[in-house]
N, C-alpha and C. Protein backbone atom coordinates (compact mmCIF):
# COMPACT_ATOMS: atom_id res chain seq x y z
N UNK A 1 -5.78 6.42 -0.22
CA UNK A 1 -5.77 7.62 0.59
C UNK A 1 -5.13 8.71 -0.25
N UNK A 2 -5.84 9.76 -0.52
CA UNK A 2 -5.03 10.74 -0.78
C UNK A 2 -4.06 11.83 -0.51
N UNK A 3 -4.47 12.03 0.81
CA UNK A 3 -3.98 12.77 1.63
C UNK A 3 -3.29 11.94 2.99
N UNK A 4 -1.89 11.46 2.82
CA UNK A 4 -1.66 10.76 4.47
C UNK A 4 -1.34 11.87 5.34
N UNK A 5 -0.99 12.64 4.99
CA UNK A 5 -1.24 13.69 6.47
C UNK A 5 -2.41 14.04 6.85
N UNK A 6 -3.37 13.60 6.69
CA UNK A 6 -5.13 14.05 7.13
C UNK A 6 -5.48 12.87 7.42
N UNK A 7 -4.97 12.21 6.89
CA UNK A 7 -4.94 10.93 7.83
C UNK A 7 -4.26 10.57 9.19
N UNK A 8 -2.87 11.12 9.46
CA UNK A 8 -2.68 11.42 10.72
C UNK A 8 -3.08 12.20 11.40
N UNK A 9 -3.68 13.12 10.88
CA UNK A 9 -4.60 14.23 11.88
C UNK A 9 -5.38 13.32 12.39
N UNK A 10 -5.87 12.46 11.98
CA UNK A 10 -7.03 11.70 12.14
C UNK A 10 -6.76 10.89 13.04
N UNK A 11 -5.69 10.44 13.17
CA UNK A 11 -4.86 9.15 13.75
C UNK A 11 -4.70 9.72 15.01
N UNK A 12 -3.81 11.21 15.39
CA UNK A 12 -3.47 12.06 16.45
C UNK A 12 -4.62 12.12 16.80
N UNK A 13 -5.74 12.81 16.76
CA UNK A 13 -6.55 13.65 17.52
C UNK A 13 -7.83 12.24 17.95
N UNK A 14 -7.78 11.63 17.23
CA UNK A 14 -8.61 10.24 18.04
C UNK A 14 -8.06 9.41 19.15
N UNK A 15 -6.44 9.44 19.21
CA UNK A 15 -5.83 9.12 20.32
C UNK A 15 -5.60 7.73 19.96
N UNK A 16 -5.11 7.56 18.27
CA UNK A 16 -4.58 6.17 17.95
C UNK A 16 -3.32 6.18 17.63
N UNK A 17 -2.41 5.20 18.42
CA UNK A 17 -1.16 4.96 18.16
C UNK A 17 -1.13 4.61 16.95
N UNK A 18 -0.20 4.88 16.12
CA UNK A 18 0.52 4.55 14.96
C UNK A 18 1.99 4.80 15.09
N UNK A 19 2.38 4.15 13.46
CA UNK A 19 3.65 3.82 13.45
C UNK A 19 4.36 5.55 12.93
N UNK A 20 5.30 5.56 12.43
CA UNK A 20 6.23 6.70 12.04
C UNK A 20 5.93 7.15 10.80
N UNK A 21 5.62 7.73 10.29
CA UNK A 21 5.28 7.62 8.76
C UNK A 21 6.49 6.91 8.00
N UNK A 22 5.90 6.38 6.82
CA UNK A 22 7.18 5.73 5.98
C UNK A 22 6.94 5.88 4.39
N UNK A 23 8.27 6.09 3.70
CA UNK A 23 7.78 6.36 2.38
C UNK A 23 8.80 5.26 1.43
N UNK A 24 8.78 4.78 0.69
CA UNK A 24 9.19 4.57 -0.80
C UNK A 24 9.44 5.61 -1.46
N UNK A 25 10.61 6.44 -1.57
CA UNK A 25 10.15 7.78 -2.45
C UNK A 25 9.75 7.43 -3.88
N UNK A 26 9.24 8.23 -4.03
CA UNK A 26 8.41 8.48 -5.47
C UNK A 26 7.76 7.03 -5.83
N UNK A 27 7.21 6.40 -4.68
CA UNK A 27 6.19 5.89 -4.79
C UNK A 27 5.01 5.72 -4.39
N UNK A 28 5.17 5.13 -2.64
CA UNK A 28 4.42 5.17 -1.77
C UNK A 28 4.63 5.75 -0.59
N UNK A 29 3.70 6.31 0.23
CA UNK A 29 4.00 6.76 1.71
C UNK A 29 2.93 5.88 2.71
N UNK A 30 3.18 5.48 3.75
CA UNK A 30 2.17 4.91 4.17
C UNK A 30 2.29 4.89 5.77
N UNK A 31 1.53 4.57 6.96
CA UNK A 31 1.35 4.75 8.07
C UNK A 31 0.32 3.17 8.60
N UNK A 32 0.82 2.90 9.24
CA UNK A 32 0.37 1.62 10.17
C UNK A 32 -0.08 1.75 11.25
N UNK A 33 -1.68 1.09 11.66
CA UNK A 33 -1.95 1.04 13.11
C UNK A 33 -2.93 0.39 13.38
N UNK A 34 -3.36 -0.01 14.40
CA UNK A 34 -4.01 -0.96 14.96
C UNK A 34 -5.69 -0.83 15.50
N UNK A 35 -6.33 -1.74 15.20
CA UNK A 35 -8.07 -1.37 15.53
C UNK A 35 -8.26 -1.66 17.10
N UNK A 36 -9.40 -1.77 17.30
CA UNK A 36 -9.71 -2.00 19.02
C UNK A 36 -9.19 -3.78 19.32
N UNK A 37 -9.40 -4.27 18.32
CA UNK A 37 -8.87 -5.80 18.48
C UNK A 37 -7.77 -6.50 18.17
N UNK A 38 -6.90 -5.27 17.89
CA UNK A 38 -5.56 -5.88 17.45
C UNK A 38 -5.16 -5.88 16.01
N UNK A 39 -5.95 -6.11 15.36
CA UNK A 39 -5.92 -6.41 13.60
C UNK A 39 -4.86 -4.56 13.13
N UNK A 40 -3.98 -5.08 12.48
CA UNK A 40 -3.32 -4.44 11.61
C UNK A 40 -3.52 -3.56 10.15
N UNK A 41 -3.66 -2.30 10.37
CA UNK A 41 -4.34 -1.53 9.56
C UNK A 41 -3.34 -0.56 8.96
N UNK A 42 -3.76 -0.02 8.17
CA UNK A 42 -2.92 0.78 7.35
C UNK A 42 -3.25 2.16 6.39
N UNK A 43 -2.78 3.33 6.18
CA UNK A 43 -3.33 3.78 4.96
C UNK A 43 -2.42 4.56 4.71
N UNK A 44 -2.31 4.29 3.03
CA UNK A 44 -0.90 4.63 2.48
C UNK A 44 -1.62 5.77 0.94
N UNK A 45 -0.33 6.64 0.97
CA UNK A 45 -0.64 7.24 -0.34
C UNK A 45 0.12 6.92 -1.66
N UNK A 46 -0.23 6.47 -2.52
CA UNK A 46 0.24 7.11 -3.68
C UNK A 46 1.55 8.21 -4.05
N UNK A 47 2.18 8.21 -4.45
CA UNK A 47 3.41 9.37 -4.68
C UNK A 47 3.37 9.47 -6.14
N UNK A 48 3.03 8.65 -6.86
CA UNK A 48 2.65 8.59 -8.28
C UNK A 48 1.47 9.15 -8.90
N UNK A 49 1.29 9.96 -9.64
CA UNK A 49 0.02 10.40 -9.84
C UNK A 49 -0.51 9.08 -10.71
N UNK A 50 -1.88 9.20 -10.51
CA UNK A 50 -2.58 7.47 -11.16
C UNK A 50 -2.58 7.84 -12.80
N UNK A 51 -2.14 6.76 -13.46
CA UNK A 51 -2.16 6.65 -15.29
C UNK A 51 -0.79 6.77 -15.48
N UNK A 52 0.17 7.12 -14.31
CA UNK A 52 1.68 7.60 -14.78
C UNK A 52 2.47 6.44 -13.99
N UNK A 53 2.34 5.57 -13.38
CA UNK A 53 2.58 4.49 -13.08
C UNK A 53 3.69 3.41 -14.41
N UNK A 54 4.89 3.59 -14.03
CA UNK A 54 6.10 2.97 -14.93
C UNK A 54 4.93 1.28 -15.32
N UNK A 55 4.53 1.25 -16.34
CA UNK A 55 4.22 -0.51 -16.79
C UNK A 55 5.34 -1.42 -17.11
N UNK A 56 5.30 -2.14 -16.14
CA UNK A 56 6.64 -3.62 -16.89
C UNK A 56 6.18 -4.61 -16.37
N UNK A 57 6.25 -5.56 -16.69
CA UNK A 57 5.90 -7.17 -16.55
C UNK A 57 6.00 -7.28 -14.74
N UNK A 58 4.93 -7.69 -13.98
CA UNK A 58 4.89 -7.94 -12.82
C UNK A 58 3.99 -6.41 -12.10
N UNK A 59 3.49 -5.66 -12.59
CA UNK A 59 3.57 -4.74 -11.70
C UNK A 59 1.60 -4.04 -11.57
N UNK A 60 1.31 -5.31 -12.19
CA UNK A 60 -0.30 -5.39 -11.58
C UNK A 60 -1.05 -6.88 -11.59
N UNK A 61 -1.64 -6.60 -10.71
CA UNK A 61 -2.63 -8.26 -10.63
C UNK A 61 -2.70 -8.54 -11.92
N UNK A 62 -3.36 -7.69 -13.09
CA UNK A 62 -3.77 -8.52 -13.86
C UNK A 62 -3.17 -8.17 -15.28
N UNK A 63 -1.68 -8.46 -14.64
CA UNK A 63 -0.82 -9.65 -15.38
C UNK A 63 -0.61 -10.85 -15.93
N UNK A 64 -1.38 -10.98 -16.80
CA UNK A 64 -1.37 -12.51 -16.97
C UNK A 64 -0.64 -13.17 -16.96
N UNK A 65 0.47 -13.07 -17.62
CA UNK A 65 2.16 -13.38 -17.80
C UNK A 65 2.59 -13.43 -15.96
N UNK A 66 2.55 -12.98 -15.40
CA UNK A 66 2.52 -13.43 -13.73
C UNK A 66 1.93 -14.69 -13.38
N UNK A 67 0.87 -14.65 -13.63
CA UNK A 67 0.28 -15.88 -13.23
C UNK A 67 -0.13 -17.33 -13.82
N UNK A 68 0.11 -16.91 -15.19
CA UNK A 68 0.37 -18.00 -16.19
C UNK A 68 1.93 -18.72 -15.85
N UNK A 69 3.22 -18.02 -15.31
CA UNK A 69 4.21 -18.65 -15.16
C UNK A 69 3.96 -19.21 -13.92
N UNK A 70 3.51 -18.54 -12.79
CA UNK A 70 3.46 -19.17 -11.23
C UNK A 70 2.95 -20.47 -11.42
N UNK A 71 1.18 -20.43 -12.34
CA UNK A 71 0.62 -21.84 -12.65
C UNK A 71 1.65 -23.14 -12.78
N UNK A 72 1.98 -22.85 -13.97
CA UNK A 72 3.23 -23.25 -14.98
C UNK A 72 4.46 -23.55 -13.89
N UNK A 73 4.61 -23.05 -13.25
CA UNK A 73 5.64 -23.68 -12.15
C UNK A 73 5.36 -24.61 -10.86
N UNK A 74 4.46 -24.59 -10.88
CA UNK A 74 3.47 -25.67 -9.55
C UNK A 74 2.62 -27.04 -10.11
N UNK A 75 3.12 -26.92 -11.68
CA UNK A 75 2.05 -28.36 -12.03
C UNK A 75 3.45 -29.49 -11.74
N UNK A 76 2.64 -30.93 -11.40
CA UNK A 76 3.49 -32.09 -10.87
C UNK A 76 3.16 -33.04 -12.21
């Protein structure tokens, strides 16, 4: 999402409860709410502009070094 306040416009004026807005500063902001069946939904922004994202060990799926140790810790 790029915009979470146009996303609560969206949220307000359709007449869907959601949660409070919430942020991580200077990371994420994000907003929670619910479909016609219950299921738990969400849409969050970015606070980081994309490519400027701090890189260190753990901090994307495809980490290999993440999941090569998890493996590596579950064999019997």
């Amino acid at each position: 999402m790029l915009d979470l306040s146009a996303a609560l416009d969206f949220l307000n004026s359709s007449g869907i409860e959601h949660s409070e807005p919430s942020q991580l500063p200077g990371v994420v902001a994000f907003v929670d709410f619910s479909d016609p069946w219950g299921n738990r939904l969400g849409y969050y922004q970015d606070l980081v502009p994309s490519g400027q994202q701090p890189e260190y060990r753990g901090t994307s799926v495809n980490d290999d070094a993440q999941f090569i140790e998890y493996e590596g810790s579950h064999q019997k």
